[in-house]
N, C-alpha and C. Protein backbone atom coordinates (compact mmCIF):
# COMPACT_ATOMS: atom_id res chain seq x y z
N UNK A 1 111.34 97.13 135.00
CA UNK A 1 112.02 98.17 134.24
C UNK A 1 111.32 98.33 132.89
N UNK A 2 111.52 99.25 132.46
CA UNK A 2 111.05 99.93 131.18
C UNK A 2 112.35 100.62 130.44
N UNK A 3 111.90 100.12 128.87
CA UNK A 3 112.92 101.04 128.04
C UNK A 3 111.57 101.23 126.66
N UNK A 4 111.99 102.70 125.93
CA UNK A 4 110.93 102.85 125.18
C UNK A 4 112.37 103.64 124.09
N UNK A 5 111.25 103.34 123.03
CA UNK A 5 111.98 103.71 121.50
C UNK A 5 111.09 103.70 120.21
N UNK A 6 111.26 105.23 119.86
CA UNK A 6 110.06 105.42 119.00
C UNK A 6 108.23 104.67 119.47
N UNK A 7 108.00 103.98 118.83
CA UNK A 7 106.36 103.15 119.17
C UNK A 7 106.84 102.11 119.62
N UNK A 8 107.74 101.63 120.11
CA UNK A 8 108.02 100.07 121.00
C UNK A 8 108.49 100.16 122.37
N UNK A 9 107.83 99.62 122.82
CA UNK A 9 108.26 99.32 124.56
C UNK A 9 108.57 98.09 124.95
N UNK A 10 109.71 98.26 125.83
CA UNK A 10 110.42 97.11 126.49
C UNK A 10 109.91 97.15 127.72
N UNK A 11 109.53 95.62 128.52
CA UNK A 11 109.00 95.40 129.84
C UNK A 11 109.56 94.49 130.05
N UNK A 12 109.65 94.51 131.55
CA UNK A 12 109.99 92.74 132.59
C UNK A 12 108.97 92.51 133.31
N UNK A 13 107.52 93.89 133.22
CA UNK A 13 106.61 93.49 134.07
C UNK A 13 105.84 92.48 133.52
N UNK A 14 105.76 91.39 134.25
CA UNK A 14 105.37 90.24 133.80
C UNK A 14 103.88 90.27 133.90
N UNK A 15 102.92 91.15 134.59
CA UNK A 15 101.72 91.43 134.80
C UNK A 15 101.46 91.66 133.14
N UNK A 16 102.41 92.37 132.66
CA UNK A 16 101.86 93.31 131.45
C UNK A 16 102.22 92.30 130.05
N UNK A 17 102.64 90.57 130.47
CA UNK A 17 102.76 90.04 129.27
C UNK A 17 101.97 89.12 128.86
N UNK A 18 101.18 89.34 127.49
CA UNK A 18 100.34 88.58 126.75
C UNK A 18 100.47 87.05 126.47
N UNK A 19 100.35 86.58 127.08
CA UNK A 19 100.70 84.87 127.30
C UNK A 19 99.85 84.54 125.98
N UNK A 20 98.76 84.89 125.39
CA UNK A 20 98.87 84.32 124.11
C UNK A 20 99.31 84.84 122.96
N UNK A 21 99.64 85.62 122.77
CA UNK A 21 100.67 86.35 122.23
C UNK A 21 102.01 85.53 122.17
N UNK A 22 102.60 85.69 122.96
CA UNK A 22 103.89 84.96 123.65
C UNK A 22 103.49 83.62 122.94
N UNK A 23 102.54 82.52 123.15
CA UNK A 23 102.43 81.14 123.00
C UNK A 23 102.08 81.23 121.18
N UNK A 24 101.70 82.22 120.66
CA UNK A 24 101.18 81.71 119.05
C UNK A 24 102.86 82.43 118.55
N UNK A 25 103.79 83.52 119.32
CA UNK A 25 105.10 83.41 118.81
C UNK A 25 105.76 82.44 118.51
N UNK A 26 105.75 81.68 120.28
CA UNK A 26 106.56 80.62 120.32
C UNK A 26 106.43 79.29 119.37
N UNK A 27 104.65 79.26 119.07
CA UNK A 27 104.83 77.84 118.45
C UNK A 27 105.11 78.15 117.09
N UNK A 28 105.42 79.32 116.53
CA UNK A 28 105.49 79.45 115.10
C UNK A 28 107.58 79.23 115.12
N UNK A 29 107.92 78.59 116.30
CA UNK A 29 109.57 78.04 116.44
C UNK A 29 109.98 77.10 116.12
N UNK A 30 110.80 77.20 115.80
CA UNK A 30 111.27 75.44 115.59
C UNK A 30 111.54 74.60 116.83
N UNK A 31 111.93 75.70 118.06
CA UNK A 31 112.48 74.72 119.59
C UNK A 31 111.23 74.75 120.38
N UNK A 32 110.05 75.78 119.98
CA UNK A 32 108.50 75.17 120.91
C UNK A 32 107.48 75.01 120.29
N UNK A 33 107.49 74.81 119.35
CA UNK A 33 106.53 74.65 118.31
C UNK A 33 105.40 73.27 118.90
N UNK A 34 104.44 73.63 119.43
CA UNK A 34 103.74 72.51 120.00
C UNK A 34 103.50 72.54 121.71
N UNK A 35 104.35 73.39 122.62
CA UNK A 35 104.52 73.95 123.57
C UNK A 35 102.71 74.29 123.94
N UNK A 36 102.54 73.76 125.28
CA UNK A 36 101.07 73.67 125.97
C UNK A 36 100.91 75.13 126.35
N UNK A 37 100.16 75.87 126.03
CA UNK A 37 99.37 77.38 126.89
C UNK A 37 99.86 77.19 128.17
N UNK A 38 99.46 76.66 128.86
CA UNK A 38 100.14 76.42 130.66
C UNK A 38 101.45 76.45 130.85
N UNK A 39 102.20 75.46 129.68
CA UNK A 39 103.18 75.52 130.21
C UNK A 39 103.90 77.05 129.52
N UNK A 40 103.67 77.47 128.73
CA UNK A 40 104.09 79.11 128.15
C UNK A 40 103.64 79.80 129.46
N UNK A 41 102.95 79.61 130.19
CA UNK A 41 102.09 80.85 131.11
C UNK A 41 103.19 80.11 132.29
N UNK A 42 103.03 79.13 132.64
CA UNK A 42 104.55 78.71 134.06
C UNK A 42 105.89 79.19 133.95
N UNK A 43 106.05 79.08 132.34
CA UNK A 43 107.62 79.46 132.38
C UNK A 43 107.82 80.88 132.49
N UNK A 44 106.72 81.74 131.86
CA UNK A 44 106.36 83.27 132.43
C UNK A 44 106.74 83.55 133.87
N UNK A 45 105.53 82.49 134.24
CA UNK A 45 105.73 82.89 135.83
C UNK A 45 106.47 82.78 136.44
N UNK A 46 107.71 82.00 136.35
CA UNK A 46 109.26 81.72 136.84
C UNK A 46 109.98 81.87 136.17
N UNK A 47 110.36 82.91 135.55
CA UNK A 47 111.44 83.53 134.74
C UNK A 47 111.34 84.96 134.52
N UNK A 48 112.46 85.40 134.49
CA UNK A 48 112.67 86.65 134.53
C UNK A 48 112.51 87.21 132.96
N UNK A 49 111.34 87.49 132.45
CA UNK A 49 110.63 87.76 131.31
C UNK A 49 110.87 89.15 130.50
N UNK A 50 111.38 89.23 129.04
CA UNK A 50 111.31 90.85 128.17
C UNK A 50 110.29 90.88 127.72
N UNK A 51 109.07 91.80 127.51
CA UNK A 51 108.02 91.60 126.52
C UNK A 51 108.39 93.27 125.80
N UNK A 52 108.60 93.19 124.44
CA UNK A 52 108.67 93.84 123.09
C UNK A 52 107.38 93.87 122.80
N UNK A 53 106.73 95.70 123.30
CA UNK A 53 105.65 95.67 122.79
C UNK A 53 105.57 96.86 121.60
N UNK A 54 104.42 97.03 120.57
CA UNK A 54 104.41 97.91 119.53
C UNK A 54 103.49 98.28 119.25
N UNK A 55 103.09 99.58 119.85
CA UNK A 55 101.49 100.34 119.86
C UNK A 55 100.19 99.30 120.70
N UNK A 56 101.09 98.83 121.69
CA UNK A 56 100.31 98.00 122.99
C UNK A 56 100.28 96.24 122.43
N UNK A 57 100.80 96.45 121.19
CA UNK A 57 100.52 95.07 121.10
C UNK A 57 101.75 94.40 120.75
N UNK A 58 102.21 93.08 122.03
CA UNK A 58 103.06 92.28 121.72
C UNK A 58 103.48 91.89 120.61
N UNK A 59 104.86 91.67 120.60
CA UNK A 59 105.47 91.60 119.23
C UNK A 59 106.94 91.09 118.94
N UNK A 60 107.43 90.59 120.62
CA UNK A 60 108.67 90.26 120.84
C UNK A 60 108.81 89.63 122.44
N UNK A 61 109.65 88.62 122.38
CA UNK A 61 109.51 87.95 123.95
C UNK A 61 111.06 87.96 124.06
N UNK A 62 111.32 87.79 124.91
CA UNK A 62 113.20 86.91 125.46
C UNK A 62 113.00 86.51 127.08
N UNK A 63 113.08 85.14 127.78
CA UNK A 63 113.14 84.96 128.66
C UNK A 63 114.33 84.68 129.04
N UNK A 64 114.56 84.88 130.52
CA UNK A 64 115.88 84.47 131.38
C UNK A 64 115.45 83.65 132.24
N UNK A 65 116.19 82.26 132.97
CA UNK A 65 116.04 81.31 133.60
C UNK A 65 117.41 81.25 134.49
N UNK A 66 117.68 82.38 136.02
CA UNK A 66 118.20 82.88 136.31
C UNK A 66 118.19 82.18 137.82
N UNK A 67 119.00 82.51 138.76
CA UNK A 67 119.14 82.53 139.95
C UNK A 67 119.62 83.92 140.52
N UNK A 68 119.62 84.88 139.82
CA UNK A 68 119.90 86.17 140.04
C UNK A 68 121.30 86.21 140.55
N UNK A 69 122.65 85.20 140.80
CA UNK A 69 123.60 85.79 141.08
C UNK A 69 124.25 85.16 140.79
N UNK A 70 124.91 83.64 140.00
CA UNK A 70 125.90 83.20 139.13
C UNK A 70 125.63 82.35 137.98
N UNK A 71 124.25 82.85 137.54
CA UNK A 71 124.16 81.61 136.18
C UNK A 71 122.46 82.25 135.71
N UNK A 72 122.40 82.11 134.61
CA UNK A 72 121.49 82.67 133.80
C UNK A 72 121.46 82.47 132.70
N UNK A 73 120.08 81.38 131.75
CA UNK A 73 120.16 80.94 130.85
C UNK A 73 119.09 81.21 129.99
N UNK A 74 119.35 82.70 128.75
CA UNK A 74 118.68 83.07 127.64
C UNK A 74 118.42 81.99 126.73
N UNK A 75 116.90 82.46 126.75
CA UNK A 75 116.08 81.69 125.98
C UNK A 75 114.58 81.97 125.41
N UNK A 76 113.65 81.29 124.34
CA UNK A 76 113.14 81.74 123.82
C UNK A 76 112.74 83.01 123.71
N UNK A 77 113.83 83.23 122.74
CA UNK A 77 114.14 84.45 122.00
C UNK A 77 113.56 84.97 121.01
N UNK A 78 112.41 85.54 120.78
CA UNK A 78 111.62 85.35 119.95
C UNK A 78 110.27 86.62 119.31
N UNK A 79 110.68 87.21 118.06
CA UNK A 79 110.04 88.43 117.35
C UNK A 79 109.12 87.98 116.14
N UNK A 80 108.17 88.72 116.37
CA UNK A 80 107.39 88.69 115.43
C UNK A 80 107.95 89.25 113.85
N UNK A 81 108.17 88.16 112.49
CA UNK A 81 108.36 88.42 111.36
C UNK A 81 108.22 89.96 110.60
N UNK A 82 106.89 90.65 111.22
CA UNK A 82 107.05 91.51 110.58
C UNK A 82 108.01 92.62 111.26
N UNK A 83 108.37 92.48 112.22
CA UNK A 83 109.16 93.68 113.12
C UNK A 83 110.33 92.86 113.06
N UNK A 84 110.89 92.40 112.24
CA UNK A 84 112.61 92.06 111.99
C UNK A 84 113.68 92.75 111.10
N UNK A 85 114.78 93.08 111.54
CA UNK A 85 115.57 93.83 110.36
C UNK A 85 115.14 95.39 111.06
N UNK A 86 114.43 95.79 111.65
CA UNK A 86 114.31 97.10 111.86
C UNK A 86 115.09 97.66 113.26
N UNK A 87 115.75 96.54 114.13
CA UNK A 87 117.42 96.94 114.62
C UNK A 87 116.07 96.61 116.50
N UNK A 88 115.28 96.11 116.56
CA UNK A 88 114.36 96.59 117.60
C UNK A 88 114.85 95.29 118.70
N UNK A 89 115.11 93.83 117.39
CA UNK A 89 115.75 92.63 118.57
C UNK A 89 116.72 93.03 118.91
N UNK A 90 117.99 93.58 118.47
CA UNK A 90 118.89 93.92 119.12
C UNK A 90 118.96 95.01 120.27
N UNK A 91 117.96 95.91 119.94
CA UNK A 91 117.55 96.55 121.05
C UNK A 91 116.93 96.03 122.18
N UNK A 92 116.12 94.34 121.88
CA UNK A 92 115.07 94.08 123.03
C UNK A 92 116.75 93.52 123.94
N UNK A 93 117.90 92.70 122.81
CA UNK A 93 118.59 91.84 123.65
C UNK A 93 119.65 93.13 124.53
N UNK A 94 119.80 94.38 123.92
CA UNK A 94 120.53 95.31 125.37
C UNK A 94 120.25 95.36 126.39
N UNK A 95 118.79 95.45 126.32
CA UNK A 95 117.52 95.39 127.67
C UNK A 95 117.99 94.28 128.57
N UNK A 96 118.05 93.68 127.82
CA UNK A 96 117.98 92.21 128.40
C UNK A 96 119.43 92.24 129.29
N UNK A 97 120.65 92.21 128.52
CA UNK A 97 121.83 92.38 129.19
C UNK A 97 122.36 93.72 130.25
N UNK A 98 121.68 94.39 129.70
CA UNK A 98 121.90 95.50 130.94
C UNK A 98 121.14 95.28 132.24
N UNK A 99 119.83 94.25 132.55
CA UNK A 99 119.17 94.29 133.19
C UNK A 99 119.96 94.06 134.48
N UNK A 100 119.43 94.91 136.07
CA UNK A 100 120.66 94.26 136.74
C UNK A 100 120.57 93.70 137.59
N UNK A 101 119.31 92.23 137.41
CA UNK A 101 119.62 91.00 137.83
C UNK A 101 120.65 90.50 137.55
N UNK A 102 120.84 90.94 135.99
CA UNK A 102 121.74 89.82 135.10
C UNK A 102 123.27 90.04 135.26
N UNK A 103 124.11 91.30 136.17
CA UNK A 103 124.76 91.79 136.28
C UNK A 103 126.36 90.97 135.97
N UNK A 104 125.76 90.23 137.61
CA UNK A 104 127.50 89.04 138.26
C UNK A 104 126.84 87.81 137.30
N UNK A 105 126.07 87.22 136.44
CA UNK A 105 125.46 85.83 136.14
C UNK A 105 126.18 85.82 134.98
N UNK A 106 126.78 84.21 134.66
CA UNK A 106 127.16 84.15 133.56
C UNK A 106 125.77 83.45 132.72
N UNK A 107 125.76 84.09 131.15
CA UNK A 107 124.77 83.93 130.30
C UNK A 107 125.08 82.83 129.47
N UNK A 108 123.99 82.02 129.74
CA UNK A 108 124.42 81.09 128.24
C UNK A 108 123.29 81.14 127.49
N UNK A 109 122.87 79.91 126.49
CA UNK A 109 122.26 80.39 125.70
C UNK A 109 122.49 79.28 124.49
N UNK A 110 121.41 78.33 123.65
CA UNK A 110 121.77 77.98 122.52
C UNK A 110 121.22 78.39 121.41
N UNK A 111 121.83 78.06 120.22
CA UNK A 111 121.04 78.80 119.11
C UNK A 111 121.32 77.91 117.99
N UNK A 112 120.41 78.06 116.74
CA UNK A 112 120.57 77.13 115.58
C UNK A 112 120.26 78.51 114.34
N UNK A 113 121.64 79.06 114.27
CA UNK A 113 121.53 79.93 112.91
C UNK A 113 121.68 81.63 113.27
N UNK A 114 121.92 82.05 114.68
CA UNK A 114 121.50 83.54 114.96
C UNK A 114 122.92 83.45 116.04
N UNK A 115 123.88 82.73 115.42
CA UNK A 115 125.11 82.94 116.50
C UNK A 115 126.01 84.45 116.02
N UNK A 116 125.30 84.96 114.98
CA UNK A 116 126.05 86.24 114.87
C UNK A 116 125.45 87.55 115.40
N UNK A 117 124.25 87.54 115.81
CA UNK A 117 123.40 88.37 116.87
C UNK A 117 124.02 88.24 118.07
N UNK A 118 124.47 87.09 118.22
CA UNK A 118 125.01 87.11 120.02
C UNK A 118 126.26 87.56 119.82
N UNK A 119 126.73 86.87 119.40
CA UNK A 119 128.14 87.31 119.35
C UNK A 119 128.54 88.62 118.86
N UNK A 120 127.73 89.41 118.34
CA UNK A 120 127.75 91.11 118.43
C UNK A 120 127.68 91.78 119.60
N UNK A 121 126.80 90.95 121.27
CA UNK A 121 126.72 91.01 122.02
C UNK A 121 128.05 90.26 122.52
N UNK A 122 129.01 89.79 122.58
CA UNK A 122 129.83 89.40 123.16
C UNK A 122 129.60 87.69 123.81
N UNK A 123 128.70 87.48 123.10
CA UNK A 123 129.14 85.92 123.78
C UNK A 123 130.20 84.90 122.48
N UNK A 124 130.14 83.87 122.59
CA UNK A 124 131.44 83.22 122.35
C UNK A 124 130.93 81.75 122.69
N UNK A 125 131.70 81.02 122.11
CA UNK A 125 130.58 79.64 121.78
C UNK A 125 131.65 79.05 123.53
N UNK A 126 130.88 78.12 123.96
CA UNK A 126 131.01 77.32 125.38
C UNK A 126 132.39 76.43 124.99
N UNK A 127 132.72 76.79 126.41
CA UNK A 127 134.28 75.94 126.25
C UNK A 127 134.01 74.60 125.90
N UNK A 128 134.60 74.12 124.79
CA UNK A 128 134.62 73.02 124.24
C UNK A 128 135.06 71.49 124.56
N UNK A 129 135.55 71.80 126.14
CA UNK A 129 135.64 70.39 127.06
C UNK A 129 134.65 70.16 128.01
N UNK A 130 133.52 71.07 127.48
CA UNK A 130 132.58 71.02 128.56
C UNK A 130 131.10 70.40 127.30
N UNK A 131 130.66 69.41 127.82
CA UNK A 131 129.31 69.06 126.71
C UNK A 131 128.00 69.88 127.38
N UNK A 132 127.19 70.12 126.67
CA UNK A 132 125.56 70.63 127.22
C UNK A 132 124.89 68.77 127.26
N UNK A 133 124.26 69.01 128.14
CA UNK A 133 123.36 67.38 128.56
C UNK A 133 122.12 68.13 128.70
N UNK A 134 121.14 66.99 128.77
CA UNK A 134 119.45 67.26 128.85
C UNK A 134 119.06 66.07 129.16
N UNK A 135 118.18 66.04 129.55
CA UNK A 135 117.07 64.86 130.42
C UNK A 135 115.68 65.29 130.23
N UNK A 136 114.98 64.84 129.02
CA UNK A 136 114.03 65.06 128.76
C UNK A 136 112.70 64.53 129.14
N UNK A 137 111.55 64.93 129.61
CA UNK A 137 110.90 64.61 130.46
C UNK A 137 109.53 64.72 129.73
């Protein structure tokens, strides 16, 4: 799918996303900062991928880590500094939620500081008898 607005284009074609682009975003993060080229280019390749582009050149990522029909988990979320404030992430994250893999899947999602972007989108912090776990590898 495609969505376009003014000079920026939204894609899921994953053919059309700049994996180094994508990898010098990501490591300028605090959650991949250090993240291997390969492994930026695998998680591409198995995930249902946004690329935010601006006069052809990347400038915004958001991946989904999906099963396409009850669970789907947004993540590295992630715009280039100078294209912030100009309303374009909130535009990449409609894309993202309207997409209609993402239709029946419930979204989760963590964040450190941008819980008022989502929650403009309607999410709502995780029921609180339930913990998030990880097994780090």
């Amino acid at each position: 799918m495609e969505w376009r607005k003014d000079n920026y284009l939204i894609t899921d074609d994953r053919t059309r996303m700049d994996i180094g682009a994508i990898h010098a975003l990501l490591d300028a993060t605090y959650w991949a900062a250090g993240r291997s080229l390969a492994a930026v280019e695998k998680s591409v390749a198995n995930s249902l991928c946004f690329g935010l582009f601006h006069e052809q050149k990347q400038v915004g990522f958001a991946r989904v880590v999906t099963d396409g029909a009850v669970f789907a988990w947004l993540c590295d979320v992630v715009l280039e500094q100078s294209h912030r404030n100009r309303g374009v992430g909130s535009w990449m994250m409609e894309a993202v939620l309207e997409h209609p893999a993402l239709q029946s899947t419930e979204i989760v999602l963590r964040t450190n500081g941008s819980e008022s972007l989502y929650a403009r989108r309607g999410f709502s912090p995780c029921d609180s008898r339930l913990t998030w776990m990880n097994l780090k590898r």
